[in-house]
C-alpha atoms as a PDB file:
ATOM      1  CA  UNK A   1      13.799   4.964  -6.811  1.00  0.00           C
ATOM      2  CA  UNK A   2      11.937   7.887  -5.324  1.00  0.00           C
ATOM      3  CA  UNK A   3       8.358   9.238  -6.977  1.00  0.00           C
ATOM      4  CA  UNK A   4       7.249  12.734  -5.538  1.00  0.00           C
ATOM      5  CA  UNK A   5       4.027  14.275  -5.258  1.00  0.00           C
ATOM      6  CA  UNK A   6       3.141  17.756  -3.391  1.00  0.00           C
ATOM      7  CA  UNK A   7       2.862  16.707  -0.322  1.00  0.00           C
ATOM      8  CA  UNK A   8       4.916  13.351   0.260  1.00  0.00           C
ATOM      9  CA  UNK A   9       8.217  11.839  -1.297  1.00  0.00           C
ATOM     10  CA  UNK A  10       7.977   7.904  -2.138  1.00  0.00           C
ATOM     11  CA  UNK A  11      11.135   5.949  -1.766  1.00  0.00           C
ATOM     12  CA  UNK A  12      12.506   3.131  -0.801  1.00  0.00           C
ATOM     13  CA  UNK A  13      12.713   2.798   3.171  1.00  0.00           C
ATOM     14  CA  UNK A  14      15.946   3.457   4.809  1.00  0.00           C
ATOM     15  CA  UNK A  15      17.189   1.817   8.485  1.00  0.00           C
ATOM     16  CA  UNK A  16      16.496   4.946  10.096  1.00  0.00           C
ATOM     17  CA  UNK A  17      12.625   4.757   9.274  1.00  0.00           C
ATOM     18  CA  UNK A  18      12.038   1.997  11.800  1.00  0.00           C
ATOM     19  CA  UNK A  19      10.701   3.954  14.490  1.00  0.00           C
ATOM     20  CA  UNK A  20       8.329   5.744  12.220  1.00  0.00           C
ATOM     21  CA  UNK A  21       6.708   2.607  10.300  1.00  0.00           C
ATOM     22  CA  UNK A  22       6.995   0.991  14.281  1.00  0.00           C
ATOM     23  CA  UNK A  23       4.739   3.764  15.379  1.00  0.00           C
ATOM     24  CA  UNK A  24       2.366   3.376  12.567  1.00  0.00           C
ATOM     25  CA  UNK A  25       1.814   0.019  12.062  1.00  0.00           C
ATOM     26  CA  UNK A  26       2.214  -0.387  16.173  1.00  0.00           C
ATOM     27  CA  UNK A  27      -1.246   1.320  16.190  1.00  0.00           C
ATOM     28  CA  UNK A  28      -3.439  -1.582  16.620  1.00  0.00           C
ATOM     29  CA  UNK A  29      -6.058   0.446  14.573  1.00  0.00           C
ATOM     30  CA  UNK A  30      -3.669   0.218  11.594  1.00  0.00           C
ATOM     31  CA  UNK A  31      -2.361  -3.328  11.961  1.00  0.00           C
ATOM     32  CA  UNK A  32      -6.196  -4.778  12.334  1.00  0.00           C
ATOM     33  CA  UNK A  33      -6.759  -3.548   8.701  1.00  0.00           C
ATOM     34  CA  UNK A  34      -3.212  -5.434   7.446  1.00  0.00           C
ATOM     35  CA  UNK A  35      -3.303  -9.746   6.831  1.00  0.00           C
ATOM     36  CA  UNK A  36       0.672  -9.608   7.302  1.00  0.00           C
ATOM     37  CA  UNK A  37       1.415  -7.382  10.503  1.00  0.00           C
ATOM     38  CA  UNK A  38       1.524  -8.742  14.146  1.00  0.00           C
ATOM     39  CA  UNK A  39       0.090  -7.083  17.138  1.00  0.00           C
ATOM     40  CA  UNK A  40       2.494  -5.564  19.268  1.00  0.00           C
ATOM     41  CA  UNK A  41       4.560  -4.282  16.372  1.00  0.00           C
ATOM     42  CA  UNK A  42       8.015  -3.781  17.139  1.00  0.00           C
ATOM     43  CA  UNK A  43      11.547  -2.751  16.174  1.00  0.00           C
ATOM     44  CA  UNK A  44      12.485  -6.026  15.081  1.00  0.00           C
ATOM     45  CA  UNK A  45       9.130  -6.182  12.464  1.00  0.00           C
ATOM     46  CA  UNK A  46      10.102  -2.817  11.625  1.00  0.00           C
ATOM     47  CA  UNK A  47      13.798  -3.721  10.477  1.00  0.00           C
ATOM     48  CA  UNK A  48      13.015  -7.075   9.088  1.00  0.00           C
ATOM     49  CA  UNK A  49      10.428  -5.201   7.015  1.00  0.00           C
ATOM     50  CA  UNK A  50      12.567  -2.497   5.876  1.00  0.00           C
ATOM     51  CA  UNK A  51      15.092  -5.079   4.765  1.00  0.00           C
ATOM     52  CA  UNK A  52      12.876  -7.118   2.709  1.00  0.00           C
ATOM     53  CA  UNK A  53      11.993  -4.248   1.103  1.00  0.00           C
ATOM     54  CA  UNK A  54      15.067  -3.078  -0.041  1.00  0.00           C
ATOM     55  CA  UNK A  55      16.230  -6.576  -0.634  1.00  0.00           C
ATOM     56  CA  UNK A  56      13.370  -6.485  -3.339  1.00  0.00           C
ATOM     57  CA  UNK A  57      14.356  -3.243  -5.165  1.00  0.00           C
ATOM     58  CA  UNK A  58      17.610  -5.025  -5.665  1.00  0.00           C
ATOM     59  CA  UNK A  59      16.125  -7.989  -7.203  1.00  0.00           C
ATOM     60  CA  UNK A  60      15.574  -7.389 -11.175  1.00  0.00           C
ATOM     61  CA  UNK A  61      11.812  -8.675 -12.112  1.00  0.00           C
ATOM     62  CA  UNK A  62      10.868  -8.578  -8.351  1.00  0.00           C
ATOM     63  CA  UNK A  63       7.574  -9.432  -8.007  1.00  0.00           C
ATOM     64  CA  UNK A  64       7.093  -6.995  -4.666  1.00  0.00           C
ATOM     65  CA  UNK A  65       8.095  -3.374  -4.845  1.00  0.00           C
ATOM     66  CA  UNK A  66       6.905  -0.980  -2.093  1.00  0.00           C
ATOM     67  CA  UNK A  67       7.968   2.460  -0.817  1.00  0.00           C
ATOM     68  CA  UNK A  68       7.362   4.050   2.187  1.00  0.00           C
ATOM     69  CA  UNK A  69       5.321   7.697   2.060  1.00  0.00           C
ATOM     70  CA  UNK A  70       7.283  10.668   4.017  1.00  0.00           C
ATOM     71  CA  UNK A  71       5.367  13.451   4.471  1.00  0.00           C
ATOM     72  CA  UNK A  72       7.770  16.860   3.502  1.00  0.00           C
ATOM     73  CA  UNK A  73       6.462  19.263   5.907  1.00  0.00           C
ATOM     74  CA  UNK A  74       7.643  16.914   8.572  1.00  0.00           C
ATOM     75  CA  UNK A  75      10.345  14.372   6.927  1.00  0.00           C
ATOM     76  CA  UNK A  76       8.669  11.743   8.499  1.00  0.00           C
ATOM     77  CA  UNK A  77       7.064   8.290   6.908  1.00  0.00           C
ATOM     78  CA  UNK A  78       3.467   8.018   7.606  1.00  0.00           C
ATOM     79  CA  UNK A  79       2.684   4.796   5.516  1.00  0.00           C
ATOM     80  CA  UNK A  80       3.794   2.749   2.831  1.00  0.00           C
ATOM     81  CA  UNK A  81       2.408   1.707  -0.577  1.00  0.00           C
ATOM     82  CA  UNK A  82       3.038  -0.636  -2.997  1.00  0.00           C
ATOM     83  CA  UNK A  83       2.795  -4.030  -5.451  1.00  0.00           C
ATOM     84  CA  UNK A  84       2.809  -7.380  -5.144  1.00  0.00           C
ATOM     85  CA  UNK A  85       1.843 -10.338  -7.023  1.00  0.00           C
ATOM     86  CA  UNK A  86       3.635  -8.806 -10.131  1.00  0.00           C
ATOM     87  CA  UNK A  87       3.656 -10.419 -13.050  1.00  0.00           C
ATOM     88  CA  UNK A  88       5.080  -8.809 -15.795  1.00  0.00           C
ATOM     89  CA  UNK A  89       4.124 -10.671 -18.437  1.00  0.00           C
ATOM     90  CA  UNK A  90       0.683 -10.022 -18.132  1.00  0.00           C
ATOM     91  CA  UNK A  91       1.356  -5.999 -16.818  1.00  0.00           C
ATOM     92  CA  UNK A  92      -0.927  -6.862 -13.628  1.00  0.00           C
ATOM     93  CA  UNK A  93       0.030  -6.087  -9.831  1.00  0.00           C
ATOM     94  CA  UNK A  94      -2.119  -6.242  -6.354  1.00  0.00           C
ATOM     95  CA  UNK A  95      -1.583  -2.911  -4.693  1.00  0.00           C
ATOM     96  CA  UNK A  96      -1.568  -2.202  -0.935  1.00  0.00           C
ATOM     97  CA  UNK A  97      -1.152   0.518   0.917  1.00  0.00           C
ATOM     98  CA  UNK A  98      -1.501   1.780   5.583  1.00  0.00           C
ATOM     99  CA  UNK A  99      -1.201   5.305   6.436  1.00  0.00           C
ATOM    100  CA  UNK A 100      -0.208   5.996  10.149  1.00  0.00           C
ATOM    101  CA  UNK A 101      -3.816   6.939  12.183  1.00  0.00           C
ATOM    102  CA  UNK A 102      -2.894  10.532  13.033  1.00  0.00           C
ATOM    103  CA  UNK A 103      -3.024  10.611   8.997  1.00  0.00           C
ATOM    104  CA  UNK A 104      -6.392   9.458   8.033  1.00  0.00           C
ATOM    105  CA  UNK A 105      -8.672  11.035   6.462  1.00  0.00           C
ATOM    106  CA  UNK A 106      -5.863  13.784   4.723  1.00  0.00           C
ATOM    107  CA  UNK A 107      -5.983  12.517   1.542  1.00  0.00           C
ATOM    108  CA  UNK A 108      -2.286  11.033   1.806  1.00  0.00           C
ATOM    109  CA  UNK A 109      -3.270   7.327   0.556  1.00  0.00           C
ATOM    110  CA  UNK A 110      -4.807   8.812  -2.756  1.00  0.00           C
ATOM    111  CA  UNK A 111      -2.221  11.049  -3.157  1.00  0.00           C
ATOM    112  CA  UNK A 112       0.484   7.986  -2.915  1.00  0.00           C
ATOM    113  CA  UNK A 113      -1.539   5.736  -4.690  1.00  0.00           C
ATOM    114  CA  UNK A 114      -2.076   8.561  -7.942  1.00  0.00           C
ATOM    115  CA  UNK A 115       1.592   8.616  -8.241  1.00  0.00           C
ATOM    116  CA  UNK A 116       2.215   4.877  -8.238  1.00  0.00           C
ATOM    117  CA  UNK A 117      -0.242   4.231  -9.951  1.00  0.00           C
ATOM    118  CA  UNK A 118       0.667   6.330 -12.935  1.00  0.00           C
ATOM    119  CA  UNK A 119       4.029   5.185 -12.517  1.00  0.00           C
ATOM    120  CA  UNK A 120       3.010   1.494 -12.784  1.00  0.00           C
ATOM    121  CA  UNK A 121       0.705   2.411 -15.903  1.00  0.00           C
ATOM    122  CA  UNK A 122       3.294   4.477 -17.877  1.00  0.00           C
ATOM    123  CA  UNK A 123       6.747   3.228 -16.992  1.00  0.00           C
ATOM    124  CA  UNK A 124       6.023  -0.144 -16.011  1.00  0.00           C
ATOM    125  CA  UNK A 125       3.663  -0.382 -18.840  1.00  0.00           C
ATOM    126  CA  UNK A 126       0.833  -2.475 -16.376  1.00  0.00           C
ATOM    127  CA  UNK A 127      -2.576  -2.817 -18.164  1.00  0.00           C
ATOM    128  CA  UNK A 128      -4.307  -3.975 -14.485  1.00  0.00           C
ATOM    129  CA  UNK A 129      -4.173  -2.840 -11.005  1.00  0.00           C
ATOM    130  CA  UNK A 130      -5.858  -4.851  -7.699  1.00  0.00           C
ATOM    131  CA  UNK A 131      -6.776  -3.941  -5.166  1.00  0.00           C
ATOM    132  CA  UNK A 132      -8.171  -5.921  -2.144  1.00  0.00           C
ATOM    133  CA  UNK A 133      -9.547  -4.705   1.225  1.00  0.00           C
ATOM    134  CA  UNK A 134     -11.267  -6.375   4.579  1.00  0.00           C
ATOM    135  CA  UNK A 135     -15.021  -5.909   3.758  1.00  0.00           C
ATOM    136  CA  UNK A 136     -14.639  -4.028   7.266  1.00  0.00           C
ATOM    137  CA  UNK A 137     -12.147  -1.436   6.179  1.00  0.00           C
ATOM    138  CA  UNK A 138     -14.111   1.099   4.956  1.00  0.00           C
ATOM    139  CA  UNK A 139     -11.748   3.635   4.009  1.00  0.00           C
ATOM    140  CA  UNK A 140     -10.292   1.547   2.300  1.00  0.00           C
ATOM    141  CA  UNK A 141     -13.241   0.112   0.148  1.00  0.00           C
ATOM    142  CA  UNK A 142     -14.439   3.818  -0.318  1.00  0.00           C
ATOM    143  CA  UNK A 143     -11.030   4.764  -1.833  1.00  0.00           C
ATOM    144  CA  UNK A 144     -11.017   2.554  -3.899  1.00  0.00           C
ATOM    145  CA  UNK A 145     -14.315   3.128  -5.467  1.00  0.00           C
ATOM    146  CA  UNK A 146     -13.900   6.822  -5.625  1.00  0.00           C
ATOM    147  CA  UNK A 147      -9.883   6.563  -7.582  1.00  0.00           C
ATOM    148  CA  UNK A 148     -12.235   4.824 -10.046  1.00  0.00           C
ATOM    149  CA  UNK A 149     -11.531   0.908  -9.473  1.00  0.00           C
ATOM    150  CA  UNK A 150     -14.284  -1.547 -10.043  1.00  0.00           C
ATOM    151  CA  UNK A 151     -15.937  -3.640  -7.629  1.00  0.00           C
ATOM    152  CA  UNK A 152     -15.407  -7.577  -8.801  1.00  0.00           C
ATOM    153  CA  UNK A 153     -16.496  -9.676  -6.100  1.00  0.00           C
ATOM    154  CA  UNK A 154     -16.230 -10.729  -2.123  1.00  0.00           C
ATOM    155  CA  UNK A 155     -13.958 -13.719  -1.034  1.00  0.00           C
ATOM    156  CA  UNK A 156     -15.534 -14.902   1.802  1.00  0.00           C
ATOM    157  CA  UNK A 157     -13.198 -15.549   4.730  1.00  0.00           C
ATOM    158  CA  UNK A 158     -10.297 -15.374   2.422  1.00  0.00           C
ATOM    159  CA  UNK A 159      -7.499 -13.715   4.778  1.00  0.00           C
ATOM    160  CA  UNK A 160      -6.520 -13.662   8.521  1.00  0.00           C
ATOM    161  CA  UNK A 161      -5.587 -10.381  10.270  1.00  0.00           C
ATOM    162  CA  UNK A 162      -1.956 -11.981  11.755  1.00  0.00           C
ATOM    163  CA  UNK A 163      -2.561  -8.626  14.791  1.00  0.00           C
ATOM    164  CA  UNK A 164      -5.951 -10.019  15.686  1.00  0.00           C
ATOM    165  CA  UNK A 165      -6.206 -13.453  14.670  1.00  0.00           C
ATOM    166  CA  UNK A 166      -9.566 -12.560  12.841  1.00  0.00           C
ATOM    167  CA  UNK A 167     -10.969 -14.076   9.177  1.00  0.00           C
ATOM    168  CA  UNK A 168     -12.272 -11.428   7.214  1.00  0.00           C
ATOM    169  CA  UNK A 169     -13.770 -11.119   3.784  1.00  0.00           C
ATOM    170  CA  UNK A 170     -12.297  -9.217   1.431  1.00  0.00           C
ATOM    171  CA  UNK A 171     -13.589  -7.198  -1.590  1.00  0.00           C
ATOM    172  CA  UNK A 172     -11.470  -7.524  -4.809  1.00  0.00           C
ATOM    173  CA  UNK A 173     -10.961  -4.300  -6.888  1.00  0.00           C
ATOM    174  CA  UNK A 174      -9.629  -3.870 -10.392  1.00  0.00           C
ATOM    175  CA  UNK A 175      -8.386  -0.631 -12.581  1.00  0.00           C
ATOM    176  CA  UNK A 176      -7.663  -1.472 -15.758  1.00  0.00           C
ATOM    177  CA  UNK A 177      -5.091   1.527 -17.314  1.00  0.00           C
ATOM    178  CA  UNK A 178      -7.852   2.677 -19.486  1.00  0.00           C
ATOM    179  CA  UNK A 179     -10.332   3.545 -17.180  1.00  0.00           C
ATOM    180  CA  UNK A 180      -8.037   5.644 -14.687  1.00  0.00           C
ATOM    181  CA  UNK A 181      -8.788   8.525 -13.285  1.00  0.00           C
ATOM    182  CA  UNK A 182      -5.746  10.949 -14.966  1.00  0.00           C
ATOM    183  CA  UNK A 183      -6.706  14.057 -12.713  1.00  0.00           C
ATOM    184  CA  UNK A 184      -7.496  12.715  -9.344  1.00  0.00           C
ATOM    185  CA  UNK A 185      -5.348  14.712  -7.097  1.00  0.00           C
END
């Protein structure tokens, strides 16, 4: 499975991409924003990672499918994206995404997330996207807001940053096919 955009190829993670997700999610910066990554992040998280991932793609029905993002000018991955909590029957999914820090800020994330997204609306045929982010990410919060998802609520203290050992709150986002932005990027 591979989606491509103008600037980054989305595909299912190969072996070889361990040092690159290592260096990204390694970035304490990065990992203090994820529930699920430890802090140090090394090869080992990287490769059991990778092969969970691809272990899912080969499950029919999965209810977790992520890619990693390479960017094309440098064949490199700088983040991954992705769904969980699928359920098919009722066409919903939580999406998540990290972008390596040297990558902020570029509009990679939204770029990812367009394609995804649209591929999750059209060929999955998903009526409702999530989206959840630590009250304290604000890039993340902001991106959501401005692809067009609607604020629904706070958990408070709902999640545990496994790098840091912190609680945070989290703010719950939803996108319902109808009201997508079709010409974000």
């Amino acid at each position: 499975m591979k989606l491509t955009t103008k600037r980054l190829i989305l595909r299912i993670p190969k072996t070889s991409d361990w040092k690159d997700i290592k260096e990204g999610v390694g970035d304490l910066d990065v990992s203090k924003t994820l529930s699920g990554a430890p802090y140090p992040y090394n090869k080992k998280d990287a490769l059991a990672w990778i092969n969970k991932v691809r272990k899912n793609w080969k499950i029919k029905h999965c209810d977790n499918l992520e890619f990693v993002i390479e960017l094309k000018s440098e064949n490199k991955v700088i983040g991954a994206t992705g769904f969980d909590k699928i359920d098919r029957d009722l066409g919903s999914a939580e999406s998540g995404s990290w972008i390596a820090k040297r990558y902020w800020r570029q509009g990679f994330i939204t770029e990812a997330k367009t394609a995804i997204n649209d591929w999750a609306f059209n060929k999955l045929k998903f009526q409702r996207l999530e989206s959840r982010a630590f009250l304290t990410n604000t890039a993340s919060n902001e991106m959501s807001k401005k692809y067009g998802y609607r604020f629904v609520g706070t958990l408070k203290r709902a999640t545990k940053a496994k790098s840091t050992g912190k609680i945070h709150d989290v703010n719950i986002y939803e996108l319902l096919k109808e009201n997508r932005k079709k010409k974000f990027v």
